[in-house]
PDB file of N, CA and C in Angstrom:
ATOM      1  N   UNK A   1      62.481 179.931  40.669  1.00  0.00           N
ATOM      2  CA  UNK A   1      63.287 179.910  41.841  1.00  0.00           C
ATOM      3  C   UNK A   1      63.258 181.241  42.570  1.00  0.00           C
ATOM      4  N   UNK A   2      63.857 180.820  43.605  1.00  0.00           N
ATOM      5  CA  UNK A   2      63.632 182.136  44.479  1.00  0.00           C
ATOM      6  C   UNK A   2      64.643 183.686  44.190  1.00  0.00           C
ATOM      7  N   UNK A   3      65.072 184.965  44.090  1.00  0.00           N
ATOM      8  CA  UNK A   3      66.151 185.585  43.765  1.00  0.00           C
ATOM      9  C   UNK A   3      65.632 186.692  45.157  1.00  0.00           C
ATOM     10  N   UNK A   4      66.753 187.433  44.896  1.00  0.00           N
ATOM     11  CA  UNK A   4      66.799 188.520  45.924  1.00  0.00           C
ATOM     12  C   UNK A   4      68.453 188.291  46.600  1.00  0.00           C
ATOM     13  N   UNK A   5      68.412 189.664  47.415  1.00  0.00           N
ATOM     14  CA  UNK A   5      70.127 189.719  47.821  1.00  0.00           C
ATOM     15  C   UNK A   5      70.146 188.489  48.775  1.00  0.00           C
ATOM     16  N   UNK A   6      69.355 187.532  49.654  1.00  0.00           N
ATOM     17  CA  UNK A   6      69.959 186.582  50.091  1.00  0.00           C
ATOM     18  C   UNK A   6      69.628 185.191  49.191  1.00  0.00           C
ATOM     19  N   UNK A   7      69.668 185.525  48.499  1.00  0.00           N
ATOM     20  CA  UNK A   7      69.302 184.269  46.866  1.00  0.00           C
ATOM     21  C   UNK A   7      70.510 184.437  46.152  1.00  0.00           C
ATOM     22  N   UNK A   8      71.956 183.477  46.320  1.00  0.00           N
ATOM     23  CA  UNK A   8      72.593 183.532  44.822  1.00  0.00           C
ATOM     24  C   UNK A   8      72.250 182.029  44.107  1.00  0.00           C
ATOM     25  N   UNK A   9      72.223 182.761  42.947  1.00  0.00           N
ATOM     26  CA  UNK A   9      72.028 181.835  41.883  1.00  0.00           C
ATOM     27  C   UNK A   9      73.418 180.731  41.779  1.00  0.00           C
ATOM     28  N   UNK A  10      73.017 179.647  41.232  1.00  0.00           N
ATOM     29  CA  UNK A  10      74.360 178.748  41.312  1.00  0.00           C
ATOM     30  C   UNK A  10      74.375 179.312  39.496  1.00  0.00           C
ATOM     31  N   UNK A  11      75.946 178.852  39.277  1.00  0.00           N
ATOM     32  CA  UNK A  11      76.207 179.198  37.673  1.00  0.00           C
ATOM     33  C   UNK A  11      75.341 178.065  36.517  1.00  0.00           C
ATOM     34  N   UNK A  12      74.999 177.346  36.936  1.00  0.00           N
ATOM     35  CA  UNK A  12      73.734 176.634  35.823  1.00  0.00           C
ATOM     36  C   UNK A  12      72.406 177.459  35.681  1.00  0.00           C
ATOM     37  N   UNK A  13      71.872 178.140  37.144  1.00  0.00           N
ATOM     38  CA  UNK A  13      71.656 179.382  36.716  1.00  0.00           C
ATOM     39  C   UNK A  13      70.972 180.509  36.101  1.00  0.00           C
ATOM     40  N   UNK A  14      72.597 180.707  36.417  1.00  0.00           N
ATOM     41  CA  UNK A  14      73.047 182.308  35.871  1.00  0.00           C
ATOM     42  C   UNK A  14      72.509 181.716  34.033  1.00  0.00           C
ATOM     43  N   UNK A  15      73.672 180.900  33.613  1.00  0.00           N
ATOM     44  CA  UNK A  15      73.452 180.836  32.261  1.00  0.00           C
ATOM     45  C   UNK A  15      72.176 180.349  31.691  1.00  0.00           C
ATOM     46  N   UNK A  16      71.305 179.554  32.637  1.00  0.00           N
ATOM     47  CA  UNK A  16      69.864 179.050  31.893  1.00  0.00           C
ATOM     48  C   UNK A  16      69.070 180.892  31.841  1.00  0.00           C
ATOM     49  N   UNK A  17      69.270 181.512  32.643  1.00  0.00           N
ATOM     50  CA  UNK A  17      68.708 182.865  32.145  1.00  0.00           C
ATOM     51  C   UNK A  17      69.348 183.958  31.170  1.00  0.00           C
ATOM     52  N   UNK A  18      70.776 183.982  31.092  1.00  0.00           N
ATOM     53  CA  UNK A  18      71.388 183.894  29.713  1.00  0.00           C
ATOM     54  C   UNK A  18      70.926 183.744  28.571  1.00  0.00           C
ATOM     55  N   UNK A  19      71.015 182.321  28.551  1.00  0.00           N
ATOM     56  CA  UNK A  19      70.439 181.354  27.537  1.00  0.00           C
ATOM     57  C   UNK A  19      68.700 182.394  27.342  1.00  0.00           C
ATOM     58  N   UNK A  20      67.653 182.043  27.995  1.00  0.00           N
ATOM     59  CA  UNK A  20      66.774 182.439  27.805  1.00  0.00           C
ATOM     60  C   UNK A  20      66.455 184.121  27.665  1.00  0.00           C
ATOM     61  N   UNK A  21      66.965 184.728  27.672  1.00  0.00           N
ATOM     62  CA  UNK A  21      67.340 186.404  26.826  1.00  0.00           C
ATOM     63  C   UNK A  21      67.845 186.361  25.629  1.00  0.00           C
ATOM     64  N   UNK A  22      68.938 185.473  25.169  1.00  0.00           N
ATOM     65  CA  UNK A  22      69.014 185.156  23.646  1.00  0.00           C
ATOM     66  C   UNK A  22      67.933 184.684  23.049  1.00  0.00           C
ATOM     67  N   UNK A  23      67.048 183.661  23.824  1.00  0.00           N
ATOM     68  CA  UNK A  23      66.351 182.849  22.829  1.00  0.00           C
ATOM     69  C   UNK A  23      64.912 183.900  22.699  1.00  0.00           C
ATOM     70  N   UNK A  24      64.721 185.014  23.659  1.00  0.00           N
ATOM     71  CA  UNK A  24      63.309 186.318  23.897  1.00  0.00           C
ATOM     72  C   UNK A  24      63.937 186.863  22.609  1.00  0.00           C
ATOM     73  N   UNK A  25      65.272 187.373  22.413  1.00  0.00           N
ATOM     74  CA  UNK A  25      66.441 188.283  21.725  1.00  0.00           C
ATOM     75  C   UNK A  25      66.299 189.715  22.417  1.00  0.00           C
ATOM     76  N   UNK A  26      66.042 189.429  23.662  1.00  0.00           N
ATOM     77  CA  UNK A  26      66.087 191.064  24.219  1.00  0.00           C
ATOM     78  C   UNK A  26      67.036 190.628  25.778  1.00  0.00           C
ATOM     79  N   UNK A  27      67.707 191.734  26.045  1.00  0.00           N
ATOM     80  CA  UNK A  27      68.858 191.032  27.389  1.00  0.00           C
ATOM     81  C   UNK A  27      68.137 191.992  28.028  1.00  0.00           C
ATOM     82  N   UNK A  28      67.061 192.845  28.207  1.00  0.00           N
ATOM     83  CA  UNK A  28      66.547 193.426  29.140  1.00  0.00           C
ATOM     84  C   UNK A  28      64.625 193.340  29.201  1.00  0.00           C
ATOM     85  N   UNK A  29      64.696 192.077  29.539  1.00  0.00           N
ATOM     86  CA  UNK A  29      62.935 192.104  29.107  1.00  0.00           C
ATOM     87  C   UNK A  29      62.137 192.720  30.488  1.00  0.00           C
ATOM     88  N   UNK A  30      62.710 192.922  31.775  1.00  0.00           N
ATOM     89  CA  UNK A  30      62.018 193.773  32.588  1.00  0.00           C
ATOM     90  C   UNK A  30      61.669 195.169  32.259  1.00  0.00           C
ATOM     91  N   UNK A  31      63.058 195.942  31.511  1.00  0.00           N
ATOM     92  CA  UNK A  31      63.215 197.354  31.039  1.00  0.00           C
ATOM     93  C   UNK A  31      61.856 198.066  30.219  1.00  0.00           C
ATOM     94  N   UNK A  32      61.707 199.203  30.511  1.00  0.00           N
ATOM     95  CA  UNK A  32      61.792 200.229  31.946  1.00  0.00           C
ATOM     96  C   UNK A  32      61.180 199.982  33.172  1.00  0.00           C
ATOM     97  N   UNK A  33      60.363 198.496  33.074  1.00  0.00           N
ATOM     98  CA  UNK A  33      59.353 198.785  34.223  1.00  0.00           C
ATOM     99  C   UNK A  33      59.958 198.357  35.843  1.00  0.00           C
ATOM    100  N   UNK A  34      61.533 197.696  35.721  1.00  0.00           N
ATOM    101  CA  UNK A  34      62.160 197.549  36.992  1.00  0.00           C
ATOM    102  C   UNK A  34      63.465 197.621  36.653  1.00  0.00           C
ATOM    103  N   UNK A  35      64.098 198.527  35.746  1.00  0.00           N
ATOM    104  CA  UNK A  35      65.382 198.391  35.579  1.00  0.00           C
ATOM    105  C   UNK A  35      65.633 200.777  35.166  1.00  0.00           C
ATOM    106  N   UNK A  36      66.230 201.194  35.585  1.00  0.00           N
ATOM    107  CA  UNK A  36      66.066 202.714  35.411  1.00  0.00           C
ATOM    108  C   UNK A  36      67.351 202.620  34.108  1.00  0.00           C
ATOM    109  N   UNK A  37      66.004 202.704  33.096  1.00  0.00           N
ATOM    110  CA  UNK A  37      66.354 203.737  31.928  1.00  0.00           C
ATOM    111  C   UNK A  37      65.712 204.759  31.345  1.00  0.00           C
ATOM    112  N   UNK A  38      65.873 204.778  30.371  1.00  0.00           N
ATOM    113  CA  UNK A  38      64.808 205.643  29.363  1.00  0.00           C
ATOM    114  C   UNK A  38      64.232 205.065  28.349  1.00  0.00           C
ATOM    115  N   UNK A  39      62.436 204.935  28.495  1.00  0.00           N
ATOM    116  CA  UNK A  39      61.973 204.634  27.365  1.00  0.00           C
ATOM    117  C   UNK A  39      61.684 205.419  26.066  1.00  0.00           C
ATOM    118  N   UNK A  40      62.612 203.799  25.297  1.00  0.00           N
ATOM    119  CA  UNK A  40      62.309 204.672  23.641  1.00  0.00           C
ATOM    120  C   UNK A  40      61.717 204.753  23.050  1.00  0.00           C
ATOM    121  N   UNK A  41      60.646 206.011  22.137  1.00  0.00           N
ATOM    122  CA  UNK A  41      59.544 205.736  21.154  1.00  0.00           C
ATOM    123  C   UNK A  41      59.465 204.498  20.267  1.00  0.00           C
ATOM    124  N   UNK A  42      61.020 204.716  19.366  1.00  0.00           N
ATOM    125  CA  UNK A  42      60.798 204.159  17.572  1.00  0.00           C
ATOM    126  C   UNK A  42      61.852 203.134  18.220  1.00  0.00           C
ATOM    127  N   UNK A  43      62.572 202.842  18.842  1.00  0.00           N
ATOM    128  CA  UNK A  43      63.106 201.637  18.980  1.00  0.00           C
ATOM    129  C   UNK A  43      63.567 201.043  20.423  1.00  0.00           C
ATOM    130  N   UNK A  44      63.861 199.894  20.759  1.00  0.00           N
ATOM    131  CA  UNK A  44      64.398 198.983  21.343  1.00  0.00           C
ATOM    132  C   UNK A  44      65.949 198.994  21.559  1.00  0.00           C
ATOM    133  N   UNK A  45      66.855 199.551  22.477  1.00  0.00           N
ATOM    134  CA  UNK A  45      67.898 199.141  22.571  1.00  0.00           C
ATOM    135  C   UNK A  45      68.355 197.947  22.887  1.00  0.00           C
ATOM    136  N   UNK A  46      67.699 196.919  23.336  1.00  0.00           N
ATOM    137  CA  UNK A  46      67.615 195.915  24.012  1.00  0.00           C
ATOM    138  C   UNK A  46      67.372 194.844  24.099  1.00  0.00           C
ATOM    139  N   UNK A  47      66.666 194.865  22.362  1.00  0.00           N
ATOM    140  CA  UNK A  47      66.560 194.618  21.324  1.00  0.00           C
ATOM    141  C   UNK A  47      67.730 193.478  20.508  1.00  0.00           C
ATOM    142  N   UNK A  48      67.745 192.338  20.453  1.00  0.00           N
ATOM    143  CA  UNK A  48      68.828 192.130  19.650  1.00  0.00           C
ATOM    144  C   UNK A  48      68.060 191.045  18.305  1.00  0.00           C
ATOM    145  N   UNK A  49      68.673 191.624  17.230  1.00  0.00           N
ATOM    146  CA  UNK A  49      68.308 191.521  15.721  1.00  0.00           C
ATOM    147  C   UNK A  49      68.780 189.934  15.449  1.00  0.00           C
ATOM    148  N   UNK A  50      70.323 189.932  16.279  1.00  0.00           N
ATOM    149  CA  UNK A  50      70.908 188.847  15.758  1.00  0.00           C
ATOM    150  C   UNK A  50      71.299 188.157  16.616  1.00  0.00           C
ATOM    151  N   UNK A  51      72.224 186.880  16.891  1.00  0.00           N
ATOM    152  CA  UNK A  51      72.472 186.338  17.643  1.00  0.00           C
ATOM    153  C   UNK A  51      74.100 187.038  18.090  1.00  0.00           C
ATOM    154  N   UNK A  52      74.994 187.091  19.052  1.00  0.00           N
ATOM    155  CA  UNK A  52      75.991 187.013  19.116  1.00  0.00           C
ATOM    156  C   UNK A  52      76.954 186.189  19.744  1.00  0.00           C
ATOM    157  N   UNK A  53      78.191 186.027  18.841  1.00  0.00           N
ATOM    158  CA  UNK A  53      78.665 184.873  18.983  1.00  0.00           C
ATOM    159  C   UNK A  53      79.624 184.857  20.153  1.00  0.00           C
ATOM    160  N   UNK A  54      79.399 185.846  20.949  1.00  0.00           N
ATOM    161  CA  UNK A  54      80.016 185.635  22.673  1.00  0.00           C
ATOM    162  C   UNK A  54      79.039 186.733  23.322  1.00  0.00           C
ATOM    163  N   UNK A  55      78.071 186.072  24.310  1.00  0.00           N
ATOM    164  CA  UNK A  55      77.288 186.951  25.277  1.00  0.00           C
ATOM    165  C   UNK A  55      77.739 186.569  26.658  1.00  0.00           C
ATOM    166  N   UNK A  56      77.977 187.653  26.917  1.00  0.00           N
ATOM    167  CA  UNK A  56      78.575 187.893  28.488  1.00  0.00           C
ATOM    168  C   UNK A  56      77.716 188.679  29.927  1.00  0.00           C
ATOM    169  N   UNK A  57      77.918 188.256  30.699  1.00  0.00           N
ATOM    170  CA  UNK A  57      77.321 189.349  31.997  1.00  0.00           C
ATOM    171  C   UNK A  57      78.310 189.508  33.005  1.00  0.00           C
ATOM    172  N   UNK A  58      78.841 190.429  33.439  1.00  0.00           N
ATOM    173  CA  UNK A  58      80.193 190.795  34.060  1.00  0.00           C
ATOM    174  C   UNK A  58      79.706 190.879  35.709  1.00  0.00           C
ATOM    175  N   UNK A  59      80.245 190.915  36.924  1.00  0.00           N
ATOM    176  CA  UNK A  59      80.144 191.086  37.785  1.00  0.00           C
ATOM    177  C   UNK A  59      79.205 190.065  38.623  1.00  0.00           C
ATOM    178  N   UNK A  60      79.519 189.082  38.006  1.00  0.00           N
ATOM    179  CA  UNK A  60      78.723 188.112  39.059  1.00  0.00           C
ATOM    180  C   UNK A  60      79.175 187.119  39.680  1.00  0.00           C
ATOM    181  N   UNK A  61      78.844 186.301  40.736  1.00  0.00           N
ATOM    182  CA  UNK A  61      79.395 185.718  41.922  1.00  0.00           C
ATOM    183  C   UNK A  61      79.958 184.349  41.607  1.00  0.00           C
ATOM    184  N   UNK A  62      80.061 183.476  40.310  1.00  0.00           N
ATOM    185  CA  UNK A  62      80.933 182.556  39.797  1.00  0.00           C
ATOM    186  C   UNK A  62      81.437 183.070  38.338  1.00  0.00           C
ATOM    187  N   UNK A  63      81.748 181.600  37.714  1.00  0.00           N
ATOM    188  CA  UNK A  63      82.410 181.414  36.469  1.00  0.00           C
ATOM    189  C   UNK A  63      81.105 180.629  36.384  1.00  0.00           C
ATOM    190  N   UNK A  64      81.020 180.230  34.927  1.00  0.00           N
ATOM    191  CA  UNK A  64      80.208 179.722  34.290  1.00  0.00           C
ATOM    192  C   UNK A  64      80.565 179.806  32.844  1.00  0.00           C
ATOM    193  N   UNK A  65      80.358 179.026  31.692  1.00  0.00           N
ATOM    194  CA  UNK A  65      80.126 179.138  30.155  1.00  0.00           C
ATOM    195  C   UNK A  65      79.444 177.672  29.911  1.00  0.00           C
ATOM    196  N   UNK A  66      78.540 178.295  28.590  1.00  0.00           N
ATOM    197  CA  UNK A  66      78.176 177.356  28.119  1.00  0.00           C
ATOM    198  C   UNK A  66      78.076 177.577  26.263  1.00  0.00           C
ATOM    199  N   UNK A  67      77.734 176.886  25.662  1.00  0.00           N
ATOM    200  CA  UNK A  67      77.836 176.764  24.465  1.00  0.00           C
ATOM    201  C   UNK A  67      76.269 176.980  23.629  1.00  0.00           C
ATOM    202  N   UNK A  68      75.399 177.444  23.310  1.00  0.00           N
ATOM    203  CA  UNK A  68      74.125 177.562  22.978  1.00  0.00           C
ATOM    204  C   UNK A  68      74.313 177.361  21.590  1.00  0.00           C
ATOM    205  N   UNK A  69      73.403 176.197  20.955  1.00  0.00           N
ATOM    206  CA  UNK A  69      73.121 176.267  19.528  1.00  0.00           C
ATOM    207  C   UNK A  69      72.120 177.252  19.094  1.00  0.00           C
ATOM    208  N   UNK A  70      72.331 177.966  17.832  1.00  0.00           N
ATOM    209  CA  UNK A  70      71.236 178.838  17.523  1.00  0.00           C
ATOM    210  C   UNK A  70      70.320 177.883  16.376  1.00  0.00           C
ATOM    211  N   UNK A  71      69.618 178.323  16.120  1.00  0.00           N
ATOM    212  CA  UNK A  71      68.269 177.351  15.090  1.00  0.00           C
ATOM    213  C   UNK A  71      69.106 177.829  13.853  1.00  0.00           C
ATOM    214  N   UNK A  72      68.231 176.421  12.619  1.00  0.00           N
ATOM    215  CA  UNK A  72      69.153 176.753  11.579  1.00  0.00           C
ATOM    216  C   UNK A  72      70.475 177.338  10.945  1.00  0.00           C
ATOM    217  N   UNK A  73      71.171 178.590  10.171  1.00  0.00           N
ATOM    218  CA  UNK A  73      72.044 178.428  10.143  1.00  0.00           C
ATOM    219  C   UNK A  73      72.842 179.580  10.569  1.00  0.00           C
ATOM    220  N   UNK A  74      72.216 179.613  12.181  1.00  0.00           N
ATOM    221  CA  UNK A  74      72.984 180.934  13.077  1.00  0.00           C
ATOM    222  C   UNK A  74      73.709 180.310  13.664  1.00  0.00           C
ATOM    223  N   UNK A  75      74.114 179.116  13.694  1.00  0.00           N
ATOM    224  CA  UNK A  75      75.932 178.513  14.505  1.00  0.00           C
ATOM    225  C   UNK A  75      75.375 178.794  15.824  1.00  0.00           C
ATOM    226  N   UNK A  76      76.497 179.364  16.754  1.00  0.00           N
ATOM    227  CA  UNK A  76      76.667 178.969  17.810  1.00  0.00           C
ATOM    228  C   UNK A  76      76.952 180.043  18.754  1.00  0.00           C
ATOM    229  N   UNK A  77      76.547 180.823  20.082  1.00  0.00           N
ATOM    230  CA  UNK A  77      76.445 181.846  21.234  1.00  0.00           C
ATOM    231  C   UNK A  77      77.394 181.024  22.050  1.00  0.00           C
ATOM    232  N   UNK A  78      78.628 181.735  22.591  1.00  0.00           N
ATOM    233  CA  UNK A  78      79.083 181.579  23.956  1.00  0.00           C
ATOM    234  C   UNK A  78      78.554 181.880  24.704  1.00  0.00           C
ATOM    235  N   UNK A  79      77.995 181.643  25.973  1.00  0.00           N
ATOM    236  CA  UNK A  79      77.135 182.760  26.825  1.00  0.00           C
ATOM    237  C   UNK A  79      78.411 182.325  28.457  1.00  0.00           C
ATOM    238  N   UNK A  80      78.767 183.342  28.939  1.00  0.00           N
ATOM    239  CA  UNK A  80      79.856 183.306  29.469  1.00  0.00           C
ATOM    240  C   UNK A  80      79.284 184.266  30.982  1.00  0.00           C
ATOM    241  N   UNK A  81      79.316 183.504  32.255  1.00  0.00           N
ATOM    242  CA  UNK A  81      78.913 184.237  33.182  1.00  0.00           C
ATOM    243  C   UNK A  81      80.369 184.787  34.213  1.00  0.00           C
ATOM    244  N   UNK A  82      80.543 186.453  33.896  1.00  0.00           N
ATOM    245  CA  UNK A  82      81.763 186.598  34.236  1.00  0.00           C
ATOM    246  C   UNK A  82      82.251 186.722  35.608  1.00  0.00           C
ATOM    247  N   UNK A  83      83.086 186.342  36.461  1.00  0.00           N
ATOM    248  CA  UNK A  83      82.323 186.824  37.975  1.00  0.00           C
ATOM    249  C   UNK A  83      83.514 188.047  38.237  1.00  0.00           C
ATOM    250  N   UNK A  84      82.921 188.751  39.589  1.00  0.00           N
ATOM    251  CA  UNK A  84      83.691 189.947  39.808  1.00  0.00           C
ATOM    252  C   UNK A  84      85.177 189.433  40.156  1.00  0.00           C
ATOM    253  N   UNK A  85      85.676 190.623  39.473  1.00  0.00           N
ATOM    254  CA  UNK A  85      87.645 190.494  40.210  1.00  0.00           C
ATOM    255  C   UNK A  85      87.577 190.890  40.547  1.00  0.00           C
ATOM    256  N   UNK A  86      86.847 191.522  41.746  1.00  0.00           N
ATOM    257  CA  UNK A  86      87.303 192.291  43.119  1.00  0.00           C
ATOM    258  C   UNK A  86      86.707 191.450  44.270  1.00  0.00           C
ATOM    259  N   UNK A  87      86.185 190.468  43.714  1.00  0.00           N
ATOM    260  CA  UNK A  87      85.771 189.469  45.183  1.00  0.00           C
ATOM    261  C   UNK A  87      86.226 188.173  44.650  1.00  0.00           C
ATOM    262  N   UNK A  88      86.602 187.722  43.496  1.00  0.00           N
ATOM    263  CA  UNK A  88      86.991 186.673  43.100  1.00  0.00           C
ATOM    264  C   UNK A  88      88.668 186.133  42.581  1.00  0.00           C
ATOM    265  N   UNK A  89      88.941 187.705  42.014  1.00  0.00           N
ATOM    266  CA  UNK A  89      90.564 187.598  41.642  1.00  0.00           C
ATOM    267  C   UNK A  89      90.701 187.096  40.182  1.00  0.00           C
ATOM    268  N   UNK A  90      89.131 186.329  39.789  1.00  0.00           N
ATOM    269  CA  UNK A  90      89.164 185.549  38.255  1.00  0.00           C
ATOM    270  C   UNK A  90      88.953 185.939  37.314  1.00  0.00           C
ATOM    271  N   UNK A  91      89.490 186.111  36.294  1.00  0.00           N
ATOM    272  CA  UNK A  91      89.370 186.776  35.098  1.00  0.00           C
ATOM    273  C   UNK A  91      88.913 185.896  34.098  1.00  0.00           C
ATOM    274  N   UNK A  92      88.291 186.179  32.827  1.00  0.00           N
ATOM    275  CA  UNK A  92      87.773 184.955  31.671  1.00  0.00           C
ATOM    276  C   UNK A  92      88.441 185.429  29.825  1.00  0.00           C
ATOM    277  N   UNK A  93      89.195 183.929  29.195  1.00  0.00           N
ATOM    278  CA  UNK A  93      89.889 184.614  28.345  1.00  0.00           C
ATOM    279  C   UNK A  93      89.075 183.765  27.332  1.00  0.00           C
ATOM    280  N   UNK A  94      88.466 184.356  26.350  1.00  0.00           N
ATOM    281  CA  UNK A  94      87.879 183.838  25.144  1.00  0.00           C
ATOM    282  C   UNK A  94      88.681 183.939  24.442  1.00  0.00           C
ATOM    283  N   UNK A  95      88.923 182.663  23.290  1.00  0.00           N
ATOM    284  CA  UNK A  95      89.525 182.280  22.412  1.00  0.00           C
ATOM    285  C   UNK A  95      88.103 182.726  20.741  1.00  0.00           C
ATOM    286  N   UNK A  96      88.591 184.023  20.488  1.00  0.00           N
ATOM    287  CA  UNK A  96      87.164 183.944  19.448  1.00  0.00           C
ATOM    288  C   UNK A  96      87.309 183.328  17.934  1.00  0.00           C
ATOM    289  N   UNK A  97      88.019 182.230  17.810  1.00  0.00           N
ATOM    290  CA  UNK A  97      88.109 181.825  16.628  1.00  0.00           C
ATOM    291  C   UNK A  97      87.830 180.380  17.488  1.00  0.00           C
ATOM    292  N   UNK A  98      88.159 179.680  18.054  1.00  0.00           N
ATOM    293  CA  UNK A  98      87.200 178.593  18.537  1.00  0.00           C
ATOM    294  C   UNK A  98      85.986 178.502  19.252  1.00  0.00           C
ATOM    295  N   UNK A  99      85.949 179.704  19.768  1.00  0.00           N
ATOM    296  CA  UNK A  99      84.876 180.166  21.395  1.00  0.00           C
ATOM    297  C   UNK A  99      85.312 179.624  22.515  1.00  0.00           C
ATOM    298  N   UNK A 100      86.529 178.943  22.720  1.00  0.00           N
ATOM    299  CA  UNK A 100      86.883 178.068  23.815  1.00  0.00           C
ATOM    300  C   UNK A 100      87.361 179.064  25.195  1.00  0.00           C
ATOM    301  N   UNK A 101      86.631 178.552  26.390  1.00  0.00           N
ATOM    302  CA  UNK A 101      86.565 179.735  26.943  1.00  0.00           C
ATOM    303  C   UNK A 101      87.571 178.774  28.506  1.00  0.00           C
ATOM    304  N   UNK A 102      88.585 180.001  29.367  1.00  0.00           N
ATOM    305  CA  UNK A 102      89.296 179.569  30.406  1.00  0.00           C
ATOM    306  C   UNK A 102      89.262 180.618  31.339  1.00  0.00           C
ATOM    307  N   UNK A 103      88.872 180.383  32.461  1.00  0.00           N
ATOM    308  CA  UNK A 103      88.969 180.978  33.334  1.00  0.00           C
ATOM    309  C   UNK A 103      90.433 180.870  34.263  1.00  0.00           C
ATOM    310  N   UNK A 104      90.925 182.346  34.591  1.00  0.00           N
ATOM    311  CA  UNK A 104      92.254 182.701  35.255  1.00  0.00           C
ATOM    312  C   UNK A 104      92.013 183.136  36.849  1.00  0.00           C
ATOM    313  N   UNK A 105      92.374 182.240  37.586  1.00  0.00           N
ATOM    314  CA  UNK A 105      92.401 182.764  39.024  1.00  0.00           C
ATOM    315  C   UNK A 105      93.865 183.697  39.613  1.00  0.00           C
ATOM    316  N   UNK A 106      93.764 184.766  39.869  1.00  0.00           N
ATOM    317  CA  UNK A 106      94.792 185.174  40.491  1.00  0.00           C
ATOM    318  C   UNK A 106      94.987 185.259  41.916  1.00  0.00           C
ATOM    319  N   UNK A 107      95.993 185.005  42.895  1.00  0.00           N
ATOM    320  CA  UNK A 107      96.020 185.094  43.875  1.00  0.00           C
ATOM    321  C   UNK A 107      96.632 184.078  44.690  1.00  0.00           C
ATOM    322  N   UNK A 108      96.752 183.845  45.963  1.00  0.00           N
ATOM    323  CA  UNK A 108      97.221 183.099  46.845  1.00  0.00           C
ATOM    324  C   UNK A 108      96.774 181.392  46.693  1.00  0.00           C
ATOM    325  N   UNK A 109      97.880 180.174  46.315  1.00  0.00           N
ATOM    326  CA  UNK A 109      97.145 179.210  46.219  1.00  0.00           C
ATOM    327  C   UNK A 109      96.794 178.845  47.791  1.00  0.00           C
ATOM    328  N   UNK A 110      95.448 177.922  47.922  1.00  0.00           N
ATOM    329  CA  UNK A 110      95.106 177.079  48.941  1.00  0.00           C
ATOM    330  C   UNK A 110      96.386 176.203  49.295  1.00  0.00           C
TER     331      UNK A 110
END
């Protein structure tokens, strides 16, 4: 699909690319060659060993969650697309003993 600043992603998405950085196990597979960090000799920050059982991305233009099964007996990833409270007002409250996830709107009702 298409991206760029007049490209937003709808929240199905946001999380199918989520989803697919857990399943690489790296949340930065452009890094260094379009993202400014520092490359490391002996390791990978970016890198992830294991699965985790709530992955998030903060500042983006909806709500979104979804539930990802991991293979065999790694259970289960929240992957939770958080959107900004300064253009949205919405906040996201994980429940981490179920993963059950609710989004909080603050502000003026319609």
């Amino acid at each position: 699909g298409k991206s760029g600043p007049d490209h937003e992603l709808a929240p199905e998405e946001q999380l199918d690319l989520m989803e697919a950085t857990l399943t690489w196990q790296h949340v930065a597979p452009s890094a260094p060659d379009t993202l400014a960090c520092y490359p490391y000799k002996d390791r990978d920050p970016f890198y992830l060993d294991r699965s985790p059982h709530v992955y998030f991305a903060g500042n983006q233009p909806k709500y979104g969650a979804r539930t990802v099964e991991r293979g065999g007996a790694g259970g289960k990833t929240l992957v939770v697309s958080v959107p900004s409270f300064a253009t949205t007002g919405t906040m996201v409250l994980v429940n981490l003993r179920t993963l059950e996830c609710h989004p909080i709107t603050f502000g003026d009702d319609p």
